[in-house]
Protein backbone atom coordinates (compact mmCIF):
# COMPACT_ATOMS: atom_id res chain seq x y z
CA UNK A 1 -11.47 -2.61 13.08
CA UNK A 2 -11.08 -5.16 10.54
CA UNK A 3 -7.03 -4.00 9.89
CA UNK A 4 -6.71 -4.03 13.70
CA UNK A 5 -8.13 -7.42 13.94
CA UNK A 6 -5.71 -8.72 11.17
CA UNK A 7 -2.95 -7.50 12.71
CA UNK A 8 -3.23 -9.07 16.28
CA UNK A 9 -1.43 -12.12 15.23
CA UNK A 10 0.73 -14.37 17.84
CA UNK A 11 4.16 -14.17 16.97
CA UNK A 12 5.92 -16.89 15.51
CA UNK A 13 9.37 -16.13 16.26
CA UNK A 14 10.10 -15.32 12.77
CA UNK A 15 10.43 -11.61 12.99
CA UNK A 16 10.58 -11.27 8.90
CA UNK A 17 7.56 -13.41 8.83
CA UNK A 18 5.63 -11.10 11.45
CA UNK A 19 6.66 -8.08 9.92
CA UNK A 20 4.76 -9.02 6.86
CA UNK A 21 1.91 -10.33 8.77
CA UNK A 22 1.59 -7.25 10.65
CA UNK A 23 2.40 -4.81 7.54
CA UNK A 24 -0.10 -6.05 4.89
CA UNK A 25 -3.30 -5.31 6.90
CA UNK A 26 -1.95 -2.14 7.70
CA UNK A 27 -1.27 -1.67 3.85
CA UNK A 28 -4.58 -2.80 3.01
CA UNK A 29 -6.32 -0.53 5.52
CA UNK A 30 -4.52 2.40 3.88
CA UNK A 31 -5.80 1.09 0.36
CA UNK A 32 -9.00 0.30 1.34
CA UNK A 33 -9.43 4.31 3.34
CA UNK A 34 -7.95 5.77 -0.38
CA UNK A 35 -10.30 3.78 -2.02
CA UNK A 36 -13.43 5.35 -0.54
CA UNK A 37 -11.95 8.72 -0.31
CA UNK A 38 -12.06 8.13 -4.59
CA UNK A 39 -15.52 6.96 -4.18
CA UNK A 40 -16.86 9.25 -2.29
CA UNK A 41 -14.52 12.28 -1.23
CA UNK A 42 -14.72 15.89 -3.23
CA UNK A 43 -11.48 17.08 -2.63
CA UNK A 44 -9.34 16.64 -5.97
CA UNK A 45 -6.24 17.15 -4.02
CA UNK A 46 -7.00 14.20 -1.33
CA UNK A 47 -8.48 12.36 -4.32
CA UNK A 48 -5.11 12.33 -6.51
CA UNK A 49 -3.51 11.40 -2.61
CA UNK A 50 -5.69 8.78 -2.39
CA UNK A 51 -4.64 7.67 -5.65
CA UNK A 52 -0.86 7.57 -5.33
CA UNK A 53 -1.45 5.67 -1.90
CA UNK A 54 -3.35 3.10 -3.27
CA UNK A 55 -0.56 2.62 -6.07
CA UNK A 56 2.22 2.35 -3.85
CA UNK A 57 0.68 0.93 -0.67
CA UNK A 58 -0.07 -2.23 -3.56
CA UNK A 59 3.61 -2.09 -4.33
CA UNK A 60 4.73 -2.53 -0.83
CA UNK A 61 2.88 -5.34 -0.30
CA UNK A 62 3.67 -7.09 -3.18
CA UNK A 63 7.45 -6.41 -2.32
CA UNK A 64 6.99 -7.73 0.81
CA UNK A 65 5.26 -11.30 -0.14
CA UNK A 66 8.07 -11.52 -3.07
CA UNK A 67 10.47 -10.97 -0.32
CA UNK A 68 9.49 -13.99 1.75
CA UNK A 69 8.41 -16.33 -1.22
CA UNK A 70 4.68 -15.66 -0.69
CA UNK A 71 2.86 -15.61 -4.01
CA UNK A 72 1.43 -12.63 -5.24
CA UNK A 73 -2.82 -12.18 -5.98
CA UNK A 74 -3.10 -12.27 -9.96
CA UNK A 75 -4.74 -8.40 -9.44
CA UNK A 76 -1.19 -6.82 -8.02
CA UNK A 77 1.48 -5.86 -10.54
CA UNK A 78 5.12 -6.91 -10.14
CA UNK A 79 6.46 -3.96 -8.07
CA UNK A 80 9.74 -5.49 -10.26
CA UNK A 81 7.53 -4.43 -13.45
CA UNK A 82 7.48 -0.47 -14.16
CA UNK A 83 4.16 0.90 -13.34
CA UNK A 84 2.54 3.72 -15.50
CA UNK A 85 0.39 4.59 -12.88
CA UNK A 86 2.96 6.36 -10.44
CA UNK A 87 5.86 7.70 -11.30
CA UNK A 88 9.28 6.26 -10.46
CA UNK A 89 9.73 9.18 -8.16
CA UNK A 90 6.90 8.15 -5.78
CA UNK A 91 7.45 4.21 -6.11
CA UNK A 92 10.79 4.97 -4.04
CA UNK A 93 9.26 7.24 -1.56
CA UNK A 94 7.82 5.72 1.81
CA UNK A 95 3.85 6.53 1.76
CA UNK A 96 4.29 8.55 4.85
CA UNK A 97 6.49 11.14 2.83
CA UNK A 98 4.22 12.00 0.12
CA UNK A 99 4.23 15.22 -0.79
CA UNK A 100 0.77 16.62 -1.31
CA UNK A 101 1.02 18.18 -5.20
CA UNK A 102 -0.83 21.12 -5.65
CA UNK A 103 -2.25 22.53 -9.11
CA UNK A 104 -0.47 26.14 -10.39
């Protein structure tokens, strides 16, 4: 409810402007579901999902602010700035791609 909330803004006209507007909520509603699918989930295959999710959904939004001038929160990493977290591989992909990896 909360994402939905943040994302029913009154466009301004700037489409760039909205798109970010309208992304980031959505971004942080993904990060915030991962999060308590880490806290609380059993599943080690949703949990490492979860993980990568959070990793690059934190990415995206920092691309997006950088992209429009917008200055990033001190807690989100350059997406610029290689991450060890997530491989390069999985920075590039879109977070509705993801393959699932599954153990041997």
């Amino acid at each position: 409810a909360k994402m939905m909330t943040a994302m029913a803004i009154k466009p301004s006209g700037d489409v760039d402007a909205d798109f970010v507007a309208m992304m980031i909520p959505h971004h942080q509603g993904a990060i915030d579901m991962a999060q308590a699918q880490l806290r609380y989930g059993s599943n080690e295959q949703l949990k490492r999902l979860a993980q990568e999710i959070i990793v690059t959904q934190q990415q995206e939004i920092a691309t997006m602010r950088m992209a429009l001038g917008q200055p990033l929160p001190p807690s989100v990493p350059s997406p610029i700035q290689p991450s060890s977290a997530a491989p390069t591989a999985v920075q590039s992909m879109s977070h509705h791609s993801l393959p699932i990896h599954r153990e041997p």
